[in-house]
C-alpha atoms as a PDB file:
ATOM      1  CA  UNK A   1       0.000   0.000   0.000  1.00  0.00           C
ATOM      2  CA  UNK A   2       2.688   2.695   0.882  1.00  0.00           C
ATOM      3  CA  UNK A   3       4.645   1.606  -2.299  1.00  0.00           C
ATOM      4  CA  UNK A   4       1.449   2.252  -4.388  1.00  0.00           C
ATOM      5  CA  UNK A   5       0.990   5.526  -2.280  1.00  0.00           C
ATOM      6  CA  UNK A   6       4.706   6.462  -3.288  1.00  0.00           C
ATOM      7  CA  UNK A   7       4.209   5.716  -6.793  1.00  0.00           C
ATOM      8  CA  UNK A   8       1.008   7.681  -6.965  1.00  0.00           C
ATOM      9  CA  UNK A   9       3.168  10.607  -5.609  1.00  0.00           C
ATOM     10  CA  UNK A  10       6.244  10.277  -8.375  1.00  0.00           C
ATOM     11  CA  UNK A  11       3.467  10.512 -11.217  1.00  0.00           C
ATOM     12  CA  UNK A  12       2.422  13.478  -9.427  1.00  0.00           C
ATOM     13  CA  UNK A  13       5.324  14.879  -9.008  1.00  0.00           C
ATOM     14  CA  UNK A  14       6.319  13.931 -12.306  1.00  0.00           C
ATOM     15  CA  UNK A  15       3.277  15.469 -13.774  1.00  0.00           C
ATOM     16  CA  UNK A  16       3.391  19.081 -12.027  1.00  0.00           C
ATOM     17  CA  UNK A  17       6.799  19.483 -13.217  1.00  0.00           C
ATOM     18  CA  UNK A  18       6.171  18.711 -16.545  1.00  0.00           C
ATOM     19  CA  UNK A  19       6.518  20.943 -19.166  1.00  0.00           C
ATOM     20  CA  UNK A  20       2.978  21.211 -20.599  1.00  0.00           C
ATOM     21  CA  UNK A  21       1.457  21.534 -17.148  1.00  0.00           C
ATOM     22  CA  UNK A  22       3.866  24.691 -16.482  1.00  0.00           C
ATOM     23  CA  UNK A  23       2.617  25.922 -19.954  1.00  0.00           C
ATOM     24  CA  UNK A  24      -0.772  25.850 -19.603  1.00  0.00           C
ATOM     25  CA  UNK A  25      -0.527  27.311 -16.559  1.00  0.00           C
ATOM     26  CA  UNK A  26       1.115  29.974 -18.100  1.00  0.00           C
ATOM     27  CA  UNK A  27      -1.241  30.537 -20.811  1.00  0.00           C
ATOM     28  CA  UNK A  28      -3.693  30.941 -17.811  1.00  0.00           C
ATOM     29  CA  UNK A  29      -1.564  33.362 -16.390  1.00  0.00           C
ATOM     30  CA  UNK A  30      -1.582  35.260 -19.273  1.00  0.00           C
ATOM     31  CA  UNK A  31      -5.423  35.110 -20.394  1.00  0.00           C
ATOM     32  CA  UNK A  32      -6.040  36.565 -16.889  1.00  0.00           C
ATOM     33  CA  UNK A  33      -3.539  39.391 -17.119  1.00  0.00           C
ATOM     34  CA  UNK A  34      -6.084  40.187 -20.806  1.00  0.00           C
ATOM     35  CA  UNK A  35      -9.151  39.699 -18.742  1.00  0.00           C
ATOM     36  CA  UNK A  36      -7.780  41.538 -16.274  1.00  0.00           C
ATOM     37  CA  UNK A  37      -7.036  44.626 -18.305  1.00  0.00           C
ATOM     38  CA  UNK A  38     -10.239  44.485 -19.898  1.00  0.00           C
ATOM     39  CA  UNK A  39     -12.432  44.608 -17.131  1.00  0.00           C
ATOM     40  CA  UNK A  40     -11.193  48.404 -16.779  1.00  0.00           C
ATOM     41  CA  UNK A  41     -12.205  49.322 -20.165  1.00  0.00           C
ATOM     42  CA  UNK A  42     -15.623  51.156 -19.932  1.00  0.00           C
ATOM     43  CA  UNK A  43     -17.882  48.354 -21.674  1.00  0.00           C
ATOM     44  CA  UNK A  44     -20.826  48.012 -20.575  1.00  0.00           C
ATOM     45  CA  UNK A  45     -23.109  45.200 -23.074  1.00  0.00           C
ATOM     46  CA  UNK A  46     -24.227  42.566 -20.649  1.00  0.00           C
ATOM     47  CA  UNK A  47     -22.658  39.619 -21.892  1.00  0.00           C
ATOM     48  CA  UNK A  48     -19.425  41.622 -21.355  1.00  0.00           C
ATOM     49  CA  UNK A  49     -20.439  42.105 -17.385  1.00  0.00           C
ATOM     50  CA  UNK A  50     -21.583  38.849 -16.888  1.00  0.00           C
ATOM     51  CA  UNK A  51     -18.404  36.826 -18.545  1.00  0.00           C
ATOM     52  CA  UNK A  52     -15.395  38.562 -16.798  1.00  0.00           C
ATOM     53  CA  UNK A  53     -16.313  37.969 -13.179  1.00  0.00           C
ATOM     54  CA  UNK A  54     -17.643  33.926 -14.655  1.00  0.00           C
ATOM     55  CA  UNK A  55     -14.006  33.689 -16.265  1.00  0.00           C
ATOM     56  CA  UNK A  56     -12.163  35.705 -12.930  1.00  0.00           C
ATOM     57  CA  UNK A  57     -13.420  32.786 -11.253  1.00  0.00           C
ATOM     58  CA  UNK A  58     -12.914  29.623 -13.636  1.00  0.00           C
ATOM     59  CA  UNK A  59      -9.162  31.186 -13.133  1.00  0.00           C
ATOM     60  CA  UNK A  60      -8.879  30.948  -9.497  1.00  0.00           C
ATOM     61  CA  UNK A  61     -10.007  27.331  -9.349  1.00  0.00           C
ATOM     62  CA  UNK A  62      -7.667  26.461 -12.095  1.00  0.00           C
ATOM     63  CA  UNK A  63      -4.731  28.067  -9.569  1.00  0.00           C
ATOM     64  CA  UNK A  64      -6.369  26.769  -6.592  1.00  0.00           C
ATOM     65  CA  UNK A  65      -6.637  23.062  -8.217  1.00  0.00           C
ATOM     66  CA  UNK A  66      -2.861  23.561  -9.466  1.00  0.00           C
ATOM     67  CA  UNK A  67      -1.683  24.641  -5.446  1.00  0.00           C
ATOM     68  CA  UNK A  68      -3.293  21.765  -4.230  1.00  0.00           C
ATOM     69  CA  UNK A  69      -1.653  19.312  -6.371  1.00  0.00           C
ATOM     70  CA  UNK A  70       1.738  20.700  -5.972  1.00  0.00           C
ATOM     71  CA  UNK A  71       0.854  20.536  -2.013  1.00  0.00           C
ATOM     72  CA  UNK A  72      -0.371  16.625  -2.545  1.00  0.00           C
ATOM     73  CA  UNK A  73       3.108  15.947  -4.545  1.00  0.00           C
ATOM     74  CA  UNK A  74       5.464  17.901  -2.366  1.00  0.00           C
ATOM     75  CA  UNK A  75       3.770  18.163   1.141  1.00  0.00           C
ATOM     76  CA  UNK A  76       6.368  19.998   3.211  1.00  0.00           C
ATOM     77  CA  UNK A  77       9.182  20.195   0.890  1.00  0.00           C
ATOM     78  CA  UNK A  78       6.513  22.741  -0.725  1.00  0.00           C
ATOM     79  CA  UNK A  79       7.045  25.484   1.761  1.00  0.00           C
ATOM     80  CA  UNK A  80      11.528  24.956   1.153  1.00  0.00           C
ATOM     81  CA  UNK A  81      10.657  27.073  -1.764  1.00  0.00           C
ATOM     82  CA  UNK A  82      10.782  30.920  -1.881  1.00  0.00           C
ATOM     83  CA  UNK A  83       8.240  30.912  -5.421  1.00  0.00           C
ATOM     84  CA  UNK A  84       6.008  28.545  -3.826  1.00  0.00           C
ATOM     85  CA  UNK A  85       5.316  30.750  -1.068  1.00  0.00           C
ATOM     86  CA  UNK A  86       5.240  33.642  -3.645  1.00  0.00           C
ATOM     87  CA  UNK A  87       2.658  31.733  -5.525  1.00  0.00           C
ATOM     88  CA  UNK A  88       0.361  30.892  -1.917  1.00  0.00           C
ATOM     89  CA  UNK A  89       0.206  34.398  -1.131  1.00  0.00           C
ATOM     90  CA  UNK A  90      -1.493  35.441  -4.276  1.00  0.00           C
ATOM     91  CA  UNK A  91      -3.483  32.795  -4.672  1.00  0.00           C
ATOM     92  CA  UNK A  92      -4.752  33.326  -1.148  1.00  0.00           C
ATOM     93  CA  UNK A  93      -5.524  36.865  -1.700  1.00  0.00           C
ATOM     94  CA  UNK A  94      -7.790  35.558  -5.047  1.00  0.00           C
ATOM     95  CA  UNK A  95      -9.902  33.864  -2.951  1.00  0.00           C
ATOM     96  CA  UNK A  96     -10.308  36.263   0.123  1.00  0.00           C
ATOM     97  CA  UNK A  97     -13.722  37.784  -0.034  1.00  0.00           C
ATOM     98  CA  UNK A  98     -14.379  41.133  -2.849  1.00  0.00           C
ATOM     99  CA  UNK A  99     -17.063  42.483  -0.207  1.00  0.00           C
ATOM    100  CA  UNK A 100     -16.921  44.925   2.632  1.00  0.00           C
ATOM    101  CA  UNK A 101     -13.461  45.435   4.418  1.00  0.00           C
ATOM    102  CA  UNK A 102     -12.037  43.267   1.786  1.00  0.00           C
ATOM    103  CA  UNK A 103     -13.416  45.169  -1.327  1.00  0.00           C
ATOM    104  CA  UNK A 104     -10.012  46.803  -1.586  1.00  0.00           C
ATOM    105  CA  UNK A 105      -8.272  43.824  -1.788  1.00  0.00           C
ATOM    106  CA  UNK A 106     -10.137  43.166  -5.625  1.00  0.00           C
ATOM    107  CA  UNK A 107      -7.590  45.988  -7.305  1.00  0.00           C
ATOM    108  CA  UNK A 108      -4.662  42.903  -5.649  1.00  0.00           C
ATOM    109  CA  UNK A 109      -6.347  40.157  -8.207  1.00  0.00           C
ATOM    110  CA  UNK A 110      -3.626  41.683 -11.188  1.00  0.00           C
ATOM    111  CA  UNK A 111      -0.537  40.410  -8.992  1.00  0.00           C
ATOM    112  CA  UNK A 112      -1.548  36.929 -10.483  1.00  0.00           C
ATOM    113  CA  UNK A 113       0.073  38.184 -13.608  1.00  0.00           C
ATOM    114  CA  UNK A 114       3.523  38.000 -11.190  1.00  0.00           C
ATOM    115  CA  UNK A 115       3.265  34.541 -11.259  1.00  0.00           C
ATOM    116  CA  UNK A 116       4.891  34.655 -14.489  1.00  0.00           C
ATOM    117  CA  UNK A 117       8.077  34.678 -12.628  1.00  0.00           C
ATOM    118  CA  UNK A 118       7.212  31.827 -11.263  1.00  0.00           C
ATOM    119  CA  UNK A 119       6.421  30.105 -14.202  1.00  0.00           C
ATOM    120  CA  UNK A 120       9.115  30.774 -16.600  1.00  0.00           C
ATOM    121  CA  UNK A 121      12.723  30.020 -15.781  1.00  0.00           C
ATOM    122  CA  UNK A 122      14.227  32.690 -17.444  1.00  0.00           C
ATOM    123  CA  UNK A 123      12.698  35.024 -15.747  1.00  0.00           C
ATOM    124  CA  UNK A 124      12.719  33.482 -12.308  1.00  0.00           C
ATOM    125  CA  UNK A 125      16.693  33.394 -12.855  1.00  0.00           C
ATOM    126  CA  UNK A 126      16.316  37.409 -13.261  1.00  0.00           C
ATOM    127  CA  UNK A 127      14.614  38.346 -10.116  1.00  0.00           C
ATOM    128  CA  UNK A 128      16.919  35.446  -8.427  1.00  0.00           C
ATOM    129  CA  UNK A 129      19.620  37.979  -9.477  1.00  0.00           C
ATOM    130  CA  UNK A 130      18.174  41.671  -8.540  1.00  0.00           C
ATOM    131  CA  UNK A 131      17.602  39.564  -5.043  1.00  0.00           C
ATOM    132  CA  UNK A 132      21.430  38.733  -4.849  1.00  0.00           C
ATOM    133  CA  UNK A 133      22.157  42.379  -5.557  1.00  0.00           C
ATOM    134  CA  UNK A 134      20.192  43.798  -2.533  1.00  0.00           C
ATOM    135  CA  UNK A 135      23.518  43.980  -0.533  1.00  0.00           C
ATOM    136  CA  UNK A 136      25.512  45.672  -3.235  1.00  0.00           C
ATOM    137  CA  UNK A 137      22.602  48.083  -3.968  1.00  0.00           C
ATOM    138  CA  UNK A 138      22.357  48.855  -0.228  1.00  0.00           C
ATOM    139  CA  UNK A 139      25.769  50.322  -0.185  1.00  0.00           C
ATOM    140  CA  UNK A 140      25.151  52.170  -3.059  1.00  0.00           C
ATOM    141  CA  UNK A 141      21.557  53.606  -1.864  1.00  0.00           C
ATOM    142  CA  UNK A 142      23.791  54.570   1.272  1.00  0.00           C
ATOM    143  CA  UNK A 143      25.950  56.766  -0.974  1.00  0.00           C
ATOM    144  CA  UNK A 144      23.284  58.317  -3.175  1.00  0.00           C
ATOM    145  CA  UNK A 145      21.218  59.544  -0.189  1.00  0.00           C
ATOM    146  CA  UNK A 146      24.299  60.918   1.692  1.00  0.00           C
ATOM    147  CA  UNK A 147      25.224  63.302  -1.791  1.00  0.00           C
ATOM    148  CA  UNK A 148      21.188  63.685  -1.838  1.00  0.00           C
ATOM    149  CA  UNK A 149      20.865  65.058   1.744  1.00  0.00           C
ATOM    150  CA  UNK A 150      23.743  67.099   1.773  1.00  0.00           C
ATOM    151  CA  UNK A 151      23.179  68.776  -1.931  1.00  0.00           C
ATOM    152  CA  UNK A 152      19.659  69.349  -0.794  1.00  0.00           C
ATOM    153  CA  UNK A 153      21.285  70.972   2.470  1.00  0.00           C
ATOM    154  CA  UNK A 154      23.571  73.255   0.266  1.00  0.00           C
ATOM    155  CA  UNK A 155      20.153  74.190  -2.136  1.00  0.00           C
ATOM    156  CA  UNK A 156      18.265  75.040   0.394  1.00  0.00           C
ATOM    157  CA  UNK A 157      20.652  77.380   1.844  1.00  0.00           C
ATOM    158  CA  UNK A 158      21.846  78.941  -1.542  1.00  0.00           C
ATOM    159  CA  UNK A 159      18.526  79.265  -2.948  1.00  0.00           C
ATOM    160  CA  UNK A 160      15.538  79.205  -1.053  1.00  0.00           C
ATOM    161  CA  UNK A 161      15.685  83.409  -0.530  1.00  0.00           C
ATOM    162  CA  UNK A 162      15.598  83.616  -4.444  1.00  0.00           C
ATOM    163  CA  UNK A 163      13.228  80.272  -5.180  1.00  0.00           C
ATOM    164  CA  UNK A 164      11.331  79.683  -2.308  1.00  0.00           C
ATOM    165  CA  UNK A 165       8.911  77.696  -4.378  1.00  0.00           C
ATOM    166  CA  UNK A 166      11.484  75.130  -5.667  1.00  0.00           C
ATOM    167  CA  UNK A 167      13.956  75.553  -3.103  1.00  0.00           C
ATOM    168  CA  UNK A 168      12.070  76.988   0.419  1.00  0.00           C
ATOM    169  CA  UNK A 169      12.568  73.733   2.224  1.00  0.00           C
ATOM    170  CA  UNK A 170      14.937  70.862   2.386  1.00  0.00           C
ATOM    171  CA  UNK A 171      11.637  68.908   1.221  1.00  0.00           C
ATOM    172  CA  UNK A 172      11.149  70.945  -1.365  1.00  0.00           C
ATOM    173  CA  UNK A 173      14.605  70.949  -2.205  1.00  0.00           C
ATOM    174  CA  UNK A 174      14.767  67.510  -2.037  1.00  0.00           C
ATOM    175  CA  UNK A 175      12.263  67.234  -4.894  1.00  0.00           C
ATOM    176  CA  UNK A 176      13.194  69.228  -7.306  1.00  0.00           C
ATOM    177  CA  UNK A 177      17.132  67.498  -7.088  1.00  0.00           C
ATOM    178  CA  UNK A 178      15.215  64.254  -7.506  1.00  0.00           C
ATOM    179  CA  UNK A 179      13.805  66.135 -10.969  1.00  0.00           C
ATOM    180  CA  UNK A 180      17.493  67.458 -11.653  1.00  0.00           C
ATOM    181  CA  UNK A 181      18.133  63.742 -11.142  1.00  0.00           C
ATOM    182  CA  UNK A 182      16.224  62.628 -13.580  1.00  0.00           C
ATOM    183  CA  UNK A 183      17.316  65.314 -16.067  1.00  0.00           C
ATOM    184  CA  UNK A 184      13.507  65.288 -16.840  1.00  0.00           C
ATOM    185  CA  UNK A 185      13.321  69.697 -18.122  1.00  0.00           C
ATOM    186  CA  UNK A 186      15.682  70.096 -15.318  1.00  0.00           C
ATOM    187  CA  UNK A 187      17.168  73.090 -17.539  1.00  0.00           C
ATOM    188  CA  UNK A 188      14.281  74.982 -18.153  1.00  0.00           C
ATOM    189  CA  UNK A 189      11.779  74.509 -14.934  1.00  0.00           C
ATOM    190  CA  UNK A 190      14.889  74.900 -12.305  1.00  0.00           C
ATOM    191  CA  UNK A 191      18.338  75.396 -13.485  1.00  0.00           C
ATOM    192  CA  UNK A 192      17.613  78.405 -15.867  1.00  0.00           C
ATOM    193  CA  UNK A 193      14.841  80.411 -12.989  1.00  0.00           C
ATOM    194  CA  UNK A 194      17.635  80.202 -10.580  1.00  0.00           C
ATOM    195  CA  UNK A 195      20.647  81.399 -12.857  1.00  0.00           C
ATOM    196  CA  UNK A 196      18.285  84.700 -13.203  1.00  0.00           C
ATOM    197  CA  UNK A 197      19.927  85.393  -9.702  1.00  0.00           C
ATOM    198  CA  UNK A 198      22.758  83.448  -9.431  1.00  0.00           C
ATOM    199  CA  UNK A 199      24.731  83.015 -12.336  1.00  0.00           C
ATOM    200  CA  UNK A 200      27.176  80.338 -11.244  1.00  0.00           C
ATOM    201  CA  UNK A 201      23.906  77.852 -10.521  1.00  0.00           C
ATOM    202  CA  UNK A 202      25.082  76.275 -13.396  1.00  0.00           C
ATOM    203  CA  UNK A 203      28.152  74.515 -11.709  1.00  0.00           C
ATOM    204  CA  UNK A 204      26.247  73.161  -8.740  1.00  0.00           C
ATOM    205  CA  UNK A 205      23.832  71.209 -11.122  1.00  0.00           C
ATOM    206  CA  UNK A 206      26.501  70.200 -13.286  1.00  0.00           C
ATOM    207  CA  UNK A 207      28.195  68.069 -10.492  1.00  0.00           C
ATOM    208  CA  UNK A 208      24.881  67.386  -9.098  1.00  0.00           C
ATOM    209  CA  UNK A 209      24.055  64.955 -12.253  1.00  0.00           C
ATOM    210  CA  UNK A 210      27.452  63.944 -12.659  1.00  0.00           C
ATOM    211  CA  UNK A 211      27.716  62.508  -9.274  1.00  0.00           C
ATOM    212  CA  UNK A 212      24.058  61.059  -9.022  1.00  0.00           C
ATOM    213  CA  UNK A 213      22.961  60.623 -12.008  1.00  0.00           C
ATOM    214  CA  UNK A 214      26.069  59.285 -14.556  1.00  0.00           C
ATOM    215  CA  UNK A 215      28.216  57.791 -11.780  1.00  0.00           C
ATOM    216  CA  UNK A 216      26.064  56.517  -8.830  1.00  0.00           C
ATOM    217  CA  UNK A 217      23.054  55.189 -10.666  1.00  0.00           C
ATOM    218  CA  UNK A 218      25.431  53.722 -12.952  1.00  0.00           C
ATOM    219  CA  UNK A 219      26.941  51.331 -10.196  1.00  0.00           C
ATOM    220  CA  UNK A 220      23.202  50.258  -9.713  1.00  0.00           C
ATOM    221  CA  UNK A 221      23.492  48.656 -13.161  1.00  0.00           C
ATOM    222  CA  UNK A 222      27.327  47.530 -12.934  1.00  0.00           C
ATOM    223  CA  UNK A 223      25.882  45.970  -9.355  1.00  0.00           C
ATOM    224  CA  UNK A 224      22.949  44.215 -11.137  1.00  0.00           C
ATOM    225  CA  UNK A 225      24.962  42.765 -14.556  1.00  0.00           C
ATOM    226  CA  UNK A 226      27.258  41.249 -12.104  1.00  0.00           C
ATOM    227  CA  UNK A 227      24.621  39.817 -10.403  1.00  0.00           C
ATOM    228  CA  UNK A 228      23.171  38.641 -13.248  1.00  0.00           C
ATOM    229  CA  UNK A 229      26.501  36.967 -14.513  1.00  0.00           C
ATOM    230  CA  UNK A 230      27.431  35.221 -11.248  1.00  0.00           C
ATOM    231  CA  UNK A 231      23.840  33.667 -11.663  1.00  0.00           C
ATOM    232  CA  UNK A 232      24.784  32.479 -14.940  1.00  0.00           C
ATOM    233  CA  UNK A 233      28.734  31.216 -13.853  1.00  0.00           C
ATOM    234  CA  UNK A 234      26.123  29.475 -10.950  1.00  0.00           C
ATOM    235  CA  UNK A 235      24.403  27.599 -13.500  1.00  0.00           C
ATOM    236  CA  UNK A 236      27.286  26.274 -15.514  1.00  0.00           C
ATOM    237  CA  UNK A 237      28.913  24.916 -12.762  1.00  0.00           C
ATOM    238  CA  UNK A 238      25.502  23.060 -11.527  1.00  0.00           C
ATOM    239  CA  UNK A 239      25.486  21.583 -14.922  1.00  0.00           C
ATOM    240  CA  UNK A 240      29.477  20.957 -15.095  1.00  0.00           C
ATOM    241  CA  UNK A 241      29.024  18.972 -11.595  1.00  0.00           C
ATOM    242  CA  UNK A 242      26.087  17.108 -12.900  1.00  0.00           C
ATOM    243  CA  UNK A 243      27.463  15.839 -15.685  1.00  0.00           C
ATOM    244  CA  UNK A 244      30.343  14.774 -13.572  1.00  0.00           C
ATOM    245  CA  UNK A 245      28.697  12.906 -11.445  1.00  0.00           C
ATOM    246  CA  UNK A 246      27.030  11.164 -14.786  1.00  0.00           C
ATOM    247  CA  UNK A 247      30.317  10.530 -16.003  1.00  0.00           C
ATOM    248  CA  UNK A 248      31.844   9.064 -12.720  1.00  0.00           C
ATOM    249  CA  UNK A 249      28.222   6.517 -12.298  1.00  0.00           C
ATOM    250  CA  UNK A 250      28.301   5.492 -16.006  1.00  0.00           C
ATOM    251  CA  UNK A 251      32.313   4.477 -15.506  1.00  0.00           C
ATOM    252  CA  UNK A 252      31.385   2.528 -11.941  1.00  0.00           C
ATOM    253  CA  UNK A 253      28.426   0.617 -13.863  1.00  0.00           C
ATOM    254  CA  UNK A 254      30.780  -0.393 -16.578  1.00  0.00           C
ATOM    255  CA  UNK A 255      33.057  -1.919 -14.242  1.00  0.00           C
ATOM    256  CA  UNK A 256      30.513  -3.465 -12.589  1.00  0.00           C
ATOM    257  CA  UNK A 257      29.089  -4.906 -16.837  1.00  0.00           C
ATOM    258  CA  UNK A 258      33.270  -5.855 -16.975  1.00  0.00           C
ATOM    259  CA  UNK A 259      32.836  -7.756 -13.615  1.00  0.00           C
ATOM    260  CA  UNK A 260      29.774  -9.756 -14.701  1.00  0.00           C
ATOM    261  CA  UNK A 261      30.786 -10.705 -18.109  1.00  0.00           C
ATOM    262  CA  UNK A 262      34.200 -11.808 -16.892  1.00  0.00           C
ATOM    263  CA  UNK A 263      32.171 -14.361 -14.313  1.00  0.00           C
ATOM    264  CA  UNK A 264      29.632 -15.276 -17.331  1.00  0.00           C
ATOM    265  CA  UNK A 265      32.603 -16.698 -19.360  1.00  0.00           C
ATOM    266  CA  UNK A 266      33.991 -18.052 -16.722  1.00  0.00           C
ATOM    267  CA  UNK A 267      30.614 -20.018 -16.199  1.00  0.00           C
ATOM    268  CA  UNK A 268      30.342 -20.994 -19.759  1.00  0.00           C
ATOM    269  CA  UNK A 269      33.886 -22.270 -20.308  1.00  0.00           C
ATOM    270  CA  UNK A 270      33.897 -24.672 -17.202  1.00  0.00           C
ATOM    271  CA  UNK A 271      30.406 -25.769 -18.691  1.00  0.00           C
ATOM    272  CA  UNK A 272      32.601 -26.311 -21.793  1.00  0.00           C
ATOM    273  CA  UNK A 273      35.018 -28.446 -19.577  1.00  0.00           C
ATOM    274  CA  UNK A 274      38.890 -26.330 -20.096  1.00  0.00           C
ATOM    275  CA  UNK A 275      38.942 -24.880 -16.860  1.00  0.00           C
ATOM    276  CA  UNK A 276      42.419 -23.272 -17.758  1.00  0.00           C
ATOM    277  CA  UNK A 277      40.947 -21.571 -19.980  1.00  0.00           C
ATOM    278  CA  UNK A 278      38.186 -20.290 -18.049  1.00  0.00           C
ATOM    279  CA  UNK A 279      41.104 -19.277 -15.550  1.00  0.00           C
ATOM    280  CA  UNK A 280      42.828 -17.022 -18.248  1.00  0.00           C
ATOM    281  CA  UNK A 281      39.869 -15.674 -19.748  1.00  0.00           C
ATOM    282  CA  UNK A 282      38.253 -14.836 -16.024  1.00  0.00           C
ATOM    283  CA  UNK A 283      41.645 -13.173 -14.906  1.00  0.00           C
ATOM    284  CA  UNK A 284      42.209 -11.372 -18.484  1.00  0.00           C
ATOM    285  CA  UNK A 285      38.317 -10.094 -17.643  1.00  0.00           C
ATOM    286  CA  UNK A 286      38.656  -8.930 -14.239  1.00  0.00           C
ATOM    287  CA  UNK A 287      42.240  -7.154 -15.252  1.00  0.00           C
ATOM    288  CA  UNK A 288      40.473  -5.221 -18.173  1.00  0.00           C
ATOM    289  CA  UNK A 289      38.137  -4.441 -15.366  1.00  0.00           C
ATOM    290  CA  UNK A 290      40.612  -3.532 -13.282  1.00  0.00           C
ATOM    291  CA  UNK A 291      42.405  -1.193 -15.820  1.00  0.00           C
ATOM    292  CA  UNK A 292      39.072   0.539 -16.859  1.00  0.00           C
ATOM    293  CA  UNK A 293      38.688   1.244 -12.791  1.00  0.00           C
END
């Protein structure tokens, strides 16, 4: 009985892993994120109203149904995985109640359409990345809002008597640098207005968006391709040690073939009746074994 139970489970297993069942589910992923968008769209015909919440919840028992199985085929080693409890969470919010205190909670249905990470290797192996570059980034978020607070600091106090509007406070201050920043009409809206009354404005910017936005912000991405190429070195040597470990259990089992045809013709030349010649031929076998060892 436990056997069968086990070899229900494999096929399980087997079955949720499976390529096909990982691409439907990802077609279903995707129909949703359509449905999803189109249920914003201000279309009111009554077959329209009536099919989107009808097909909003066909979708959540397909997800539901999937969860489930992947619960029955891994039981606890379900929760070892970070995606898995990725995937829980949204599900769970799917099937919280759309009425009263959790109305709010309807506008939370399009993080489904996350589950593509999930779902597709490639670009589970991205996030993967951007999550091993936390660390770095922190260090360089350190830096940026260090030059941030203290250029705001040195606005403020150059400025604000001149461009109160832009400049009056160190919050204000602090959001037009994060314009500057940006270099979104940081020329014309800022830089320009205060050069009216202080000609030399010009240089402040200047190093302002050198140091934030080409050098800083540009360590963000340095941070993140290394990231994304240590993932990738990661991989390769996964693959490298797999196949070495194929390699090394292919060579054992044909030592072991070696072994048991050298006692097989040992067998059949005593049925012969030379037994020095079943001598030779089983020592010449097990030292061909012995050299492919």
């Amino acid at each position: 009985m436990k056997s069968t139970s086990q070899g229900l489970r494999a096929r399980l297993t087997a079955f949720v892993e499976s390529g096909g069942f990982r691409n439907s589910i990802m077609v279903v992923i995707i129909f949703n994120a359509i449905t999803l968008g189109l249920d914003t769209l201000p279309f009111a015909a009554p077959w329209f109203v009536r099919s989107l919440p009808l097909i909003d919840r066909i979708v959540v028992m397909i997800f539901v149904i999937e969860l489930s199985l992947k619960l029955i085929a891994y039981r606890l080693q379900f929760f070892r995985s970070g995606w898995n409890w990725f995937d829980l969470v949204v599900i769970l919010v799917s099937v919280l109640p759309m009425a009263g205190s959790f109305s709010v909670l309807r506008s939370l249905r399009v993080l489904r359409t996350f589950r593509l990470f999930s779902v597709m290797p490639e670009m589970r192996k991205v996030v993967e990345a951007l999550l091993r570059a936390i660390p770095g980034m922190g260090a360089v978020m350190a830096v940026l809002g260090l030059t941030f607070y203290v250029s705001a600091v040195m606005a403020t106090k150059l400025y604000a008597g001149t461009n109160p509007e832009r400049f009056g406070t160190l919050g204000d201050t602090a959001f037009s640098l994060f314009q500057v920043m940006t270099l979104e009409g940081w020329a014309t809206d800022l830089a320009l207005p205060v050069m009216e009354y202080h000609p030399w404005a010009w240089l402040f910017f200047l190093v302002f968006i050198v140091l934030t936005s080409f050098a800083i912000l540009n360590l963000f991405i340095a941070i993140i391709v290394d990231s994304l190429q240590s993932k990738h070195f990661d991989a390769e040597e996964e693959r490298d040690a797999e196949v070495g470990e194929d390699v090394i259990e292919l060579q054992s089992e044909i030592a072991g073939l070696r072994g048991e045809i050298a006692q097989l013709t040992a067998l059949v030349q005593r049925s012969l009746g030379s037994p020095a010649a079943a001598d030779g031929s089983a020592s010449k076998a097990s030292k061909a074994s012995d050299r492919s060892e």
